[in-house]
Each structure stands twice: as structure tokens, then as C-alpha cells.
N, C-alpha and C. Protein backbone atom coordinates (compact mmCIF):
# COMPACT_ATOMS: atom_id res chain seq x y z
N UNK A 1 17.29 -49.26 78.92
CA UNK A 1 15.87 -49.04 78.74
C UNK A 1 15.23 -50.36 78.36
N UNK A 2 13.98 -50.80 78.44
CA UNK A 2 13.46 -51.96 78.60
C UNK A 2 12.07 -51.53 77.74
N UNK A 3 11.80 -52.36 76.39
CA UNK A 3 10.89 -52.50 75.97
C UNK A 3 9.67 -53.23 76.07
N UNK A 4 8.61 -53.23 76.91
CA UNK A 4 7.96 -53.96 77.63
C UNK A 4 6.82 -54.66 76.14
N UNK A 5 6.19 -55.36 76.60
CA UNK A 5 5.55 -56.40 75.42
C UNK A 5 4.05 -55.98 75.26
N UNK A 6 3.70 -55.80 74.38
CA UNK A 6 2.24 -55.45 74.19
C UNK A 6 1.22 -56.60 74.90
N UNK A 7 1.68 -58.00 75.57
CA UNK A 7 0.86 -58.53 76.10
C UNK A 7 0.75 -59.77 75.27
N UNK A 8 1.01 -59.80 73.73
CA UNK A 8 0.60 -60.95 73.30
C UNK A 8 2.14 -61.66 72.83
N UNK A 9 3.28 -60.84 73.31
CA UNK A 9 4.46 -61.42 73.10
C UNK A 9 5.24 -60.62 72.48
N UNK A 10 4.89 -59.44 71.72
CA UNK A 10 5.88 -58.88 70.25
C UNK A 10 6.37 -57.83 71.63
N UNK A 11 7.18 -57.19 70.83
CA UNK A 11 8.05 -56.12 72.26
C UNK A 11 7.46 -54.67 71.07
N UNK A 12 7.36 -54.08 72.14
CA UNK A 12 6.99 -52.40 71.81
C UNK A 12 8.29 -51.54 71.36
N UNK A 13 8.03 -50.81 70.12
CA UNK A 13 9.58 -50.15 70.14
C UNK A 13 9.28 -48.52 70.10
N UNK A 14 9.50 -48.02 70.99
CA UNK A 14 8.94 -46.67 71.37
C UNK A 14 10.42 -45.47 70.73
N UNK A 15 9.04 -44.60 70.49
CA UNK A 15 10.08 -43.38 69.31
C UNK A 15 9.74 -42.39 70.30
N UNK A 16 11.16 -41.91 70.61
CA UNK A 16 10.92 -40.20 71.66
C UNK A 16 9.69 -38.85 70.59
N UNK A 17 9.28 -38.14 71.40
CA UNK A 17 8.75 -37.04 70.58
C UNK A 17 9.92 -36.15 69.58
N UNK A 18 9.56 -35.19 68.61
CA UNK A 18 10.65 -34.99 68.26
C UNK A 18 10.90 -33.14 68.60
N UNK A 19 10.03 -33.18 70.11
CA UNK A 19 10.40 -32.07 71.05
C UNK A 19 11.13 -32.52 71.91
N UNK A 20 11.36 -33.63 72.18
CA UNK A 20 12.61 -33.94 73.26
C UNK A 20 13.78 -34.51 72.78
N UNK A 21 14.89 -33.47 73.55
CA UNK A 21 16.43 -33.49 72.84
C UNK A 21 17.15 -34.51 73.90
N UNK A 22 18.08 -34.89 73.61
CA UNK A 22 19.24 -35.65 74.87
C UNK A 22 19.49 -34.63 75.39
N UNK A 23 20.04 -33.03 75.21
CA UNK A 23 20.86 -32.22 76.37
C UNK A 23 19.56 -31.96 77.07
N UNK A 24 18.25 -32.08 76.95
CA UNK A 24 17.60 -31.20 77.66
C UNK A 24 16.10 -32.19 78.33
N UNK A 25 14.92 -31.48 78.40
CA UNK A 25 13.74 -31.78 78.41
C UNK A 25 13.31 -33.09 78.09
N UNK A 26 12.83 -34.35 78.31
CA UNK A 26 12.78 -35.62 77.26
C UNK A 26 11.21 -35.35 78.15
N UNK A 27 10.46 -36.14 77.52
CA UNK A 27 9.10 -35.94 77.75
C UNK A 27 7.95 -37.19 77.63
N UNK A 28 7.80 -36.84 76.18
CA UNK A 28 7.18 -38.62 75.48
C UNK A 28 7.63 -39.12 74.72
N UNK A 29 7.37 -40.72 74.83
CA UNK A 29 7.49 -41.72 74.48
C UNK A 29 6.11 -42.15 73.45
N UNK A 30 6.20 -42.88 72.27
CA UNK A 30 5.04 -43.42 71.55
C UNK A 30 5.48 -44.78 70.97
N UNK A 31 4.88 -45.89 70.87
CA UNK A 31 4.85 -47.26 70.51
C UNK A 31 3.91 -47.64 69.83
N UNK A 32 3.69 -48.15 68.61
CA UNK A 32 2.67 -48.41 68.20
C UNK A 32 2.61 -50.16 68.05
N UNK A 33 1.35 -50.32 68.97
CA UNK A 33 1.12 -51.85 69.52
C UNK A 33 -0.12 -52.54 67.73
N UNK A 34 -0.30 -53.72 68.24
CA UNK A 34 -1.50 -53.66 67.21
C UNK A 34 -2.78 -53.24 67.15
N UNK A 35 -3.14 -53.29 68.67
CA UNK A 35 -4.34 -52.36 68.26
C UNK A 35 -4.60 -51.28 68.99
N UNK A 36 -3.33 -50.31 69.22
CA UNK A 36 -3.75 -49.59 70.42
C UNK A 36 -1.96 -48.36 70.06
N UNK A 37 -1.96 -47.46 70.52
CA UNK A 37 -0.87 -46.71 70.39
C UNK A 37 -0.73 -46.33 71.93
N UNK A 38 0.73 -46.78 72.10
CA UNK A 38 1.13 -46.29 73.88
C UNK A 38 1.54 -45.15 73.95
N UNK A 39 1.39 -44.34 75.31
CA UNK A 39 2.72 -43.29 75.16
C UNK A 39 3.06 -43.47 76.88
N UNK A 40 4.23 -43.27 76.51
CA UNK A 40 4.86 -43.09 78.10
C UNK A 40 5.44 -41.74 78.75
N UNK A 41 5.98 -41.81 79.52
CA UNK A 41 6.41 -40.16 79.88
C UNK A 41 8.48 -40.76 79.81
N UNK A 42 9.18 -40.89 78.58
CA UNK A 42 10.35 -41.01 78.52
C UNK A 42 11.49 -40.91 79.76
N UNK A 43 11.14 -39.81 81.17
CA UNK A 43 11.79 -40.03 82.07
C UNK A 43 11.51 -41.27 83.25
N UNK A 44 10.11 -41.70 82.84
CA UNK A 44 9.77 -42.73 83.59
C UNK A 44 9.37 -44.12 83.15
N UNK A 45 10.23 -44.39 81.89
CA UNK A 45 10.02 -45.39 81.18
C UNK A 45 9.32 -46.75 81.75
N UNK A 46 9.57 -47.17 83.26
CA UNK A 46 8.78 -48.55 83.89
C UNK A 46 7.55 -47.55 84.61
N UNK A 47 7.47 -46.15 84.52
CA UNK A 47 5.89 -45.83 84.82
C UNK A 47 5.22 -46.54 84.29
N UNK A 48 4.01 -45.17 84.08
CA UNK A 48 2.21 -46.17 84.08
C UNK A 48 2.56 -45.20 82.43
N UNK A 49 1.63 -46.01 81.68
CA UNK A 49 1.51 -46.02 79.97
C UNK A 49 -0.17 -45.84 79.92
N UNK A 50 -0.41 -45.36 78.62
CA UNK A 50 -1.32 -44.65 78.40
C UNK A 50 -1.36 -45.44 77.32
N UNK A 51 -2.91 -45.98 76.91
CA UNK A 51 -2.98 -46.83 75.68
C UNK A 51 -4.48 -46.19 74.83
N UNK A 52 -4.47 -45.88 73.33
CA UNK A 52 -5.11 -45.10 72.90
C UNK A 52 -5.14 -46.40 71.55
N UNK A 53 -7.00 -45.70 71.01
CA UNK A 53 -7.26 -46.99 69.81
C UNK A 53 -6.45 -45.74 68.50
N UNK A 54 -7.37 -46.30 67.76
CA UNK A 54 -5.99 -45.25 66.61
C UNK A 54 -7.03 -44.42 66.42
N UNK A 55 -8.52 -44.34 66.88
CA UNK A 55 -9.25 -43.39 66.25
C UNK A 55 -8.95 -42.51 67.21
N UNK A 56 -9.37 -42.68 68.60
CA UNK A 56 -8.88 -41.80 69.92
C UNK A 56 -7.67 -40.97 69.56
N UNK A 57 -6.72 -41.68 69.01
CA UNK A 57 -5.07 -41.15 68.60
C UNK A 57 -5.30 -39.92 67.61
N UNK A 58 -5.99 -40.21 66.49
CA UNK A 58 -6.06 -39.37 65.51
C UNK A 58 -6.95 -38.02 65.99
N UNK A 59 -8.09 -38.56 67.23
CA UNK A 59 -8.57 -37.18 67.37
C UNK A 59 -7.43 -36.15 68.37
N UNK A 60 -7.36 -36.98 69.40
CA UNK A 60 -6.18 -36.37 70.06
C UNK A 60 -4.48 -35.40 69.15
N UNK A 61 -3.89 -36.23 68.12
CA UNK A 61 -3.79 -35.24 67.49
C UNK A 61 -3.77 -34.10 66.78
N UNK A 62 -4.99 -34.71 65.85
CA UNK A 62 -5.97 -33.37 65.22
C UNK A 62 -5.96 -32.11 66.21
N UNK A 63 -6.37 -32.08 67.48
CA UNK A 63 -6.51 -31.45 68.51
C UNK A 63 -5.19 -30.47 68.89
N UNK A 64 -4.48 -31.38 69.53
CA UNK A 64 -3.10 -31.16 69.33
C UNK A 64 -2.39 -30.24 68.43
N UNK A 65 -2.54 -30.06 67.37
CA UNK A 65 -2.07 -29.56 66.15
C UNK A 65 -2.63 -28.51 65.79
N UNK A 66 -3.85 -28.12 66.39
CA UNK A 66 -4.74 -27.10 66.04
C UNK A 66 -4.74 -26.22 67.47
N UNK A 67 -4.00 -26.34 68.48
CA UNK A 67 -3.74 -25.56 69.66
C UNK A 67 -2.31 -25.81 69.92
């Protein structure tokens, strides 16, 4: 697996969700860059990434959590 660089040099270290197991389902990926939080889709790790500010992040969870 290959940790790709936020752009200004530091490397991204991405944490699986903790709904995806090794025997089964793997899903997302999350990295937290400096000013921005990634997520990837874990089976397609050199896919396309999704980059969110932390306020975007926090509503998107909030959300999340309440459905």
C-alpha cells in the first residue's frame, strides 16, 4: 500500500474505518492532512480521494451519526 503525500512533502497515514474487517467488506480509508481530511475508498487505494476542510468533516459527521 502506498501512502501518497499531502502535496507539501509529509506522507498521509490513513486509518481503515472501524466497520471494515480484513475477512470481509473494507470500505474507507481517512488521513488527516494539515488542512484538509482525505478519505479514500480502501479497495482502491491509488483511486480518486476526497478532501474535506475540518468544518465540512465535522458537519458530515454530525450527520452521519444522527442517520
Amino acid at each position: 500500500m502506498t501512502n501518497p503525500s499531502t502535496g507539501n512533502g509529509s506522507v498521509l497515514h490513513w486509518f481503515k474505518s472501524s466497520y471494515s474487517t480484513n475477512d470481509g467488506p473494507e470500505c474507507v480509508e481517512v488521513a488527516f492532512a494539515p488542512e484538509t481530511i482525505q478519505v479514500r475508498d480502501s479497495k482502491r487505494v491509488q483511486g480518486p480521494q476526497l478532501a474535506f476542510s475540518a468544518h465540512q468533516w465535522v458537519a458530515f459527521v454530525s450527520y452521519a451519526a444522527d442517520h
